[in-house]
C-alpha atoms as a PDB file:
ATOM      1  CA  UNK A   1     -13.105   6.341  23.839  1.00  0.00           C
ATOM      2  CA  UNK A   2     -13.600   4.954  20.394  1.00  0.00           C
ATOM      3  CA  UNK A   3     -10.817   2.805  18.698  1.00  0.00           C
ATOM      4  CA  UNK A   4     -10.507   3.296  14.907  1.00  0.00           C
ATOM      5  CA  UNK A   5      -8.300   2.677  11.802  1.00  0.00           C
ATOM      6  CA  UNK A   6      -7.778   4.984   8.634  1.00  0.00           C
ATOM      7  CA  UNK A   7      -5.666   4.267   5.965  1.00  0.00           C
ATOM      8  CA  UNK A   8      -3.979   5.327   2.497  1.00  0.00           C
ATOM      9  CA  UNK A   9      -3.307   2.682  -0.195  1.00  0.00           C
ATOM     10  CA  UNK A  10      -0.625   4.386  -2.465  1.00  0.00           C
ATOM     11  CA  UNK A  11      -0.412   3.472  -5.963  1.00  0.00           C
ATOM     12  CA  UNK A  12       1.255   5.326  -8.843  1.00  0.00           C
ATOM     13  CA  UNK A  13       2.204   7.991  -7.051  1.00  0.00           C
ATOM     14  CA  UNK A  14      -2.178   8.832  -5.478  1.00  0.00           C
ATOM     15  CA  UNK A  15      -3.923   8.018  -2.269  1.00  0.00           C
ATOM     16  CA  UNK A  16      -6.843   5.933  -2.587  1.00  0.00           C
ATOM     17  CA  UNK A  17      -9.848   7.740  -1.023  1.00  0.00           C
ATOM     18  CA  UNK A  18     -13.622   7.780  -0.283  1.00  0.00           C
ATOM     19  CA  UNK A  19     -15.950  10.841  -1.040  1.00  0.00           C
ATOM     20  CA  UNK A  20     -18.180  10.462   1.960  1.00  0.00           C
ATOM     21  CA  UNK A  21     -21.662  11.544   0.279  1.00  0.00           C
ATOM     22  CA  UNK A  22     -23.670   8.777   0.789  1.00  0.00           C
ATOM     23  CA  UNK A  23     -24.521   8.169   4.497  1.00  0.00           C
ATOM     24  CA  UNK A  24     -27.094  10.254   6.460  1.00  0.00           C
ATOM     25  CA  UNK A  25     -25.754  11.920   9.479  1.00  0.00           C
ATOM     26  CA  UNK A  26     -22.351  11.420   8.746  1.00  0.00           C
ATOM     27  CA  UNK A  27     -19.715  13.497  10.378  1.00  0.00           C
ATOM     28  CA  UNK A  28     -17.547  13.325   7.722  1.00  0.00           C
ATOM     29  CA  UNK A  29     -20.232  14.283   5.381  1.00  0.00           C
ATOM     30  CA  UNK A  30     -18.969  15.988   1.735  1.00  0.00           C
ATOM     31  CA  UNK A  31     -15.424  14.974   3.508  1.00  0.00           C
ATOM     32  CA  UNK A  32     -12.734  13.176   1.660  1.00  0.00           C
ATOM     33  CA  UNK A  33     -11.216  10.598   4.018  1.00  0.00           C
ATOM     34  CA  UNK A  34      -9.028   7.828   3.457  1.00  0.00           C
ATOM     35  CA  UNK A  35     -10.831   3.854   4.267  1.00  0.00           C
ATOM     36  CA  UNK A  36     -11.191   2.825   7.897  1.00  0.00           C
ATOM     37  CA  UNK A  37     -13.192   2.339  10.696  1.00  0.00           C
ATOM     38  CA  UNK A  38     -14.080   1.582  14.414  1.00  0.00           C
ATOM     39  CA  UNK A  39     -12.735  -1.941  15.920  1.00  0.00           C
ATOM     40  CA  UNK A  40     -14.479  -4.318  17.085  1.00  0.00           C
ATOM     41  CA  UNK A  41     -14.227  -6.176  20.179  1.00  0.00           C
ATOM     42  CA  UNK A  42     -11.094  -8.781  20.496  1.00  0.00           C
ATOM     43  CA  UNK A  43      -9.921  -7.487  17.243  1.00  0.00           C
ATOM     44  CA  UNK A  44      -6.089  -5.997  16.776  1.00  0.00           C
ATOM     45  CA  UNK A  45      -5.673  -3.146  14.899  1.00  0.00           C
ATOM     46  CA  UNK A  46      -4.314  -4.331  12.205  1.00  0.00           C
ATOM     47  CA  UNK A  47      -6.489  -6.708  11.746  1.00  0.00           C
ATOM     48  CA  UNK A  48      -9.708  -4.104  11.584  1.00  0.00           C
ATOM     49  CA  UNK A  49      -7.367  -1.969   8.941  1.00  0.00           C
ATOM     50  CA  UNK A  50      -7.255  -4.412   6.888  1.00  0.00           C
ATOM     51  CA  UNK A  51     -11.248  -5.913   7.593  1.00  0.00           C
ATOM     52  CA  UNK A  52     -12.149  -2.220   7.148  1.00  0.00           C
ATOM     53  CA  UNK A  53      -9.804  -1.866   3.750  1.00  0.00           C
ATOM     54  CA  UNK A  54     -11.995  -4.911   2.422  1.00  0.00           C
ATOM     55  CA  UNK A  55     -15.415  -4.267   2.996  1.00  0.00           C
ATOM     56  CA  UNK A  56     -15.299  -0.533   1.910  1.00  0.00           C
ATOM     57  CA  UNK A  57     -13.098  -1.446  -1.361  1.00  0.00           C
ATOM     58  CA  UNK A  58     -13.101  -5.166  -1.723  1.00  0.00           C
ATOM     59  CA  UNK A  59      -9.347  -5.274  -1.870  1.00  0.00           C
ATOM     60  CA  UNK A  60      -7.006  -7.525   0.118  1.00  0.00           C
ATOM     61  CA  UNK A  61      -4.189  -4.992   1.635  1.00  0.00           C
ATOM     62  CA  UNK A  62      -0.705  -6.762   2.202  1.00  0.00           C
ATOM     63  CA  UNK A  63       1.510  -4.292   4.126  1.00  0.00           C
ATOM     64  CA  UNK A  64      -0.230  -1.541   6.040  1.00  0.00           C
ATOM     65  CA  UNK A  65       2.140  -0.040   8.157  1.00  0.00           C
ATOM     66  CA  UNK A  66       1.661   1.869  11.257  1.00  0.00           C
ATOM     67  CA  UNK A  67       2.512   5.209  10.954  1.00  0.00           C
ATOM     68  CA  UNK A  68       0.829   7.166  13.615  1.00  0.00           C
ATOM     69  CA  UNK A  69      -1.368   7.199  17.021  1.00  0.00           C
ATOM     70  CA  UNK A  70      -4.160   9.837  16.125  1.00  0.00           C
ATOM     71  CA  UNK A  71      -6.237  11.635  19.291  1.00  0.00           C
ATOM     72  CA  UNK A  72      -9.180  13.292  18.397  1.00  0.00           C
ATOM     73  CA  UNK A  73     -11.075  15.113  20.741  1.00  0.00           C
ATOM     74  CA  UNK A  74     -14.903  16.292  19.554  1.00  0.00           C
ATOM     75  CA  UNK A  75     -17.544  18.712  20.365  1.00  0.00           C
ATOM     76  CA  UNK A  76     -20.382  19.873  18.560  1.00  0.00           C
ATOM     77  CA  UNK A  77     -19.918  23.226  20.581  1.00  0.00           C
ATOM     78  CA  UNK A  78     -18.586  24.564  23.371  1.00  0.00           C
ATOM     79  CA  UNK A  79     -21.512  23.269  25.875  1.00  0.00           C
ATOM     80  CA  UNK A  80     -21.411  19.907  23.935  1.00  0.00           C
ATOM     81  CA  UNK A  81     -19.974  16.433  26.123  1.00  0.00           C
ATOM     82  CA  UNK A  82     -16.594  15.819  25.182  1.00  0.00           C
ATOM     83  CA  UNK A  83     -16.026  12.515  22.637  1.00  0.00           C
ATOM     84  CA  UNK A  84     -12.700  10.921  22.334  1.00  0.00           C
ATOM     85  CA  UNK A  85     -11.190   8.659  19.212  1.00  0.00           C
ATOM     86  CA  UNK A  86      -7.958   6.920  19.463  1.00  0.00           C
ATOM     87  CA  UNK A  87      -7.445   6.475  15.769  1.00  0.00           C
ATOM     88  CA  UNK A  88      -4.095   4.233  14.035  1.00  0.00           C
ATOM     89  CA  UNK A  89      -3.303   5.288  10.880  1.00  0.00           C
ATOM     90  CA  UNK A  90      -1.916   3.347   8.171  1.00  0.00           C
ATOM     91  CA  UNK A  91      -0.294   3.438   4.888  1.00  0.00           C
ATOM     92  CA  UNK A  92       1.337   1.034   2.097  1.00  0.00           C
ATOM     93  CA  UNK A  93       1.002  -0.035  -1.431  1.00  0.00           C
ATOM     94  CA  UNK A  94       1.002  -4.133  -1.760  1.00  0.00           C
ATOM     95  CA  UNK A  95      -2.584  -4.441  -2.573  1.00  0.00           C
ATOM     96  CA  UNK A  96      -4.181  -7.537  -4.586  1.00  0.00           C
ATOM     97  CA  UNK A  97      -8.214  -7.540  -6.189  1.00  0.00           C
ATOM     98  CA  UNK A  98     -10.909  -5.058  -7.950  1.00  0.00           C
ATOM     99  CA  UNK A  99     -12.214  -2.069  -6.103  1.00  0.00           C
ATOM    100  CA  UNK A 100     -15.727  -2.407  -5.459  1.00  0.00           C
ATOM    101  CA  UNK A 101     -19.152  -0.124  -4.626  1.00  0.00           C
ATOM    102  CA  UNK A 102     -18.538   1.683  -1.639  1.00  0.00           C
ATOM    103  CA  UNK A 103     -21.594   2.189   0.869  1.00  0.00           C
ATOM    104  CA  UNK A 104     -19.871   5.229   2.617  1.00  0.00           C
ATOM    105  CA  UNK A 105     -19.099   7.184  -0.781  1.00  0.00           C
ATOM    106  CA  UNK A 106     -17.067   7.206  -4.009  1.00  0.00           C
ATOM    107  CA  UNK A 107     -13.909   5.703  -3.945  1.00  0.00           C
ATOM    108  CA  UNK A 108     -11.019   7.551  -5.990  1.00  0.00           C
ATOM    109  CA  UNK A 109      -7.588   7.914  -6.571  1.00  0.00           C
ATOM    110  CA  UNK A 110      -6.554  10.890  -5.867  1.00  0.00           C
ATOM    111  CA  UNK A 111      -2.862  12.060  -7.097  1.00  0.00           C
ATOM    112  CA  UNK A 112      -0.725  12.962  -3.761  1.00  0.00           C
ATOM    113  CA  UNK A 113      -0.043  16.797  -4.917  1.00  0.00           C
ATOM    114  CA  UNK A 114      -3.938  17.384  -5.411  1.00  0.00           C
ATOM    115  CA  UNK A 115      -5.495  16.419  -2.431  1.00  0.00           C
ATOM    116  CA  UNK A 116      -4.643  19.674  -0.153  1.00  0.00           C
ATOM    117  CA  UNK A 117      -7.105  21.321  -2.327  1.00  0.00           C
ATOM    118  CA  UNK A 118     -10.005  18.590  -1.178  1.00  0.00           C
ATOM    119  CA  UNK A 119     -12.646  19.345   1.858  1.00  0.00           C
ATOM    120  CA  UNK A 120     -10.686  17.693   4.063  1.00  0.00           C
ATOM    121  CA  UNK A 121     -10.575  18.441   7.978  1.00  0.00           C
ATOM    122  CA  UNK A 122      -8.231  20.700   9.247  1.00  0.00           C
ATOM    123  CA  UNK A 123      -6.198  17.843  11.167  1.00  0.00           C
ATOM    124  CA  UNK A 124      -5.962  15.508   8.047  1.00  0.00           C
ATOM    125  CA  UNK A 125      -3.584  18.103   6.400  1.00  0.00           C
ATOM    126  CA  UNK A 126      -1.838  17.927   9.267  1.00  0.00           C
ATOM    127  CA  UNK A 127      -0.941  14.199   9.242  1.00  0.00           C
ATOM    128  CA  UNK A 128      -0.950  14.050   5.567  1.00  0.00           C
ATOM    129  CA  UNK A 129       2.139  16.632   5.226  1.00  0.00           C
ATOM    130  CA  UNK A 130       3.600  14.298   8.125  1.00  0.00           C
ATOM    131  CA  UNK A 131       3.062  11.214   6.214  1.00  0.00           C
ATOM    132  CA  UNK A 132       4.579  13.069   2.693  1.00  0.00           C
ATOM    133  CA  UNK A 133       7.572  13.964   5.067  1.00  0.00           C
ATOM    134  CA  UNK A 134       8.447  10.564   5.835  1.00  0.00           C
ATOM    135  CA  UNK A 135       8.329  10.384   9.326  1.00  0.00           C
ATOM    136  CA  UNK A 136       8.392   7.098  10.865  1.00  0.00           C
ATOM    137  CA  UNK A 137       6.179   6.584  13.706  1.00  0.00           C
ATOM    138  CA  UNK A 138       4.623   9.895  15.137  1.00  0.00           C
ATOM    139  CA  UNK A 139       1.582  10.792  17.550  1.00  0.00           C
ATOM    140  CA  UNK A 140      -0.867  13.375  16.934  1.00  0.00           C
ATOM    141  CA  UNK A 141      -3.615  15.278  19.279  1.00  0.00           C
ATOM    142  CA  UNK A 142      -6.384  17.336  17.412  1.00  0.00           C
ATOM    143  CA  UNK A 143      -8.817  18.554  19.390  1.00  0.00           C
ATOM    144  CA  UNK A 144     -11.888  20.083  17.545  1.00  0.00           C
ATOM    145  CA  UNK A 145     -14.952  22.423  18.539  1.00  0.00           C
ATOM    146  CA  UNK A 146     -17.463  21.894  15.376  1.00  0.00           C
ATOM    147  CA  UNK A 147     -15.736  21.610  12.258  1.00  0.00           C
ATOM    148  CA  UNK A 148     -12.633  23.886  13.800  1.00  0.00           C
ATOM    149  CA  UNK A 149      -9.593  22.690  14.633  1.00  0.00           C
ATOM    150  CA  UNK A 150      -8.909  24.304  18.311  1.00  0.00           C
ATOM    151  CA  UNK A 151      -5.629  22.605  19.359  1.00  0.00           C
ATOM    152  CA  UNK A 152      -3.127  20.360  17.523  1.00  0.00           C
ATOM    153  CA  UNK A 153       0.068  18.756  19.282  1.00  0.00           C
ATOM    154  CA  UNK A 154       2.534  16.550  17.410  1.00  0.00           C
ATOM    155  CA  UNK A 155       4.273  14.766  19.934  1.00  0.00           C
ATOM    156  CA  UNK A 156       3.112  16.986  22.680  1.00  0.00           C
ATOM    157  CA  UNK A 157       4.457  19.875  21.380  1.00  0.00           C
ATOM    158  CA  UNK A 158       1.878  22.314  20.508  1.00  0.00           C
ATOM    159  CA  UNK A 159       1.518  23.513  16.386  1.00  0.00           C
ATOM    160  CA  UNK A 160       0.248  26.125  15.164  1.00  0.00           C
ATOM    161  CA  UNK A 161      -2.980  25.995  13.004  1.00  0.00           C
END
């Protein structure tokens, strides 16, 4: 299993966000995804969100806060091996420096109310609408065969999707 990060910097009411269109064989390819990434060893979590935040936007992030423990389950297809992420996702807004060239794709603010209507995976609405609803702490499973969402469980209780 892979440990990862993703967060959302708010300001002025938007997310701040990468257009992932310019890595090859990128599984989040044409995706918008907030900034992030996989750990690395003897590192906390926190500390890789806000490593991560830096070298994909060159800005310093004060406050990420925890907001939920993310599952991900992955298969190509149905005859694919099974690949696991255990993903902590962050948000906050105390930010300090200048947004830089992104290697991974186009960083953008993108207002709150417009980003539903983004290629975004199936699961990321899911925790996005959570996030918008204020909910503290909560854990999230989304299992997904190709770019379909197959089963999603908030708290282990199944949603529908």
């Amino acid at each position: 299993m892979v440990n990862t990060t993703l967060g959302y910097i708010e300001h002025d009411g938007k997310y701040l966000m990468i257009h992932r269109i310019k890595k090859k064989n990128d599984i989040n390819k044409d995706k918008w995804i907030g900034i992030g990434g996989k750990m690395e060893p003897g590192e906390t979590v926190l500390d890789c969100m806000k490593r991560e935040c830096k070298e994909e936007t060159g800005l310093d992030w004060h406050d990420p806060t925890l907001r939920a423990i993310i599952t991900f389950n992955f298969q190509k297809d149905e005859t694919d091996s099974l690949f696991s992420e255990l993903m902590f996702l962050y948000t906050g807004k105390d930010f300090s420096g200048e947004l830089i060239e992104c290697d991974e794709g186009e960083l953008v603010w993108i207002e709150k109310d417009k980003i539903k209507n983004l290629p975004l995976w199936t699961g990321d609405l899911i925790f996005l609408d959570l996030m918008q609803q204020d909910i503290p702490l909560f854990y999230l499973r989304l299992d997904y065969v190709g770019d379909r969402l197959v089963l999603a469980e908030l708290d282990g209780k199944k949603l529908e999707i």
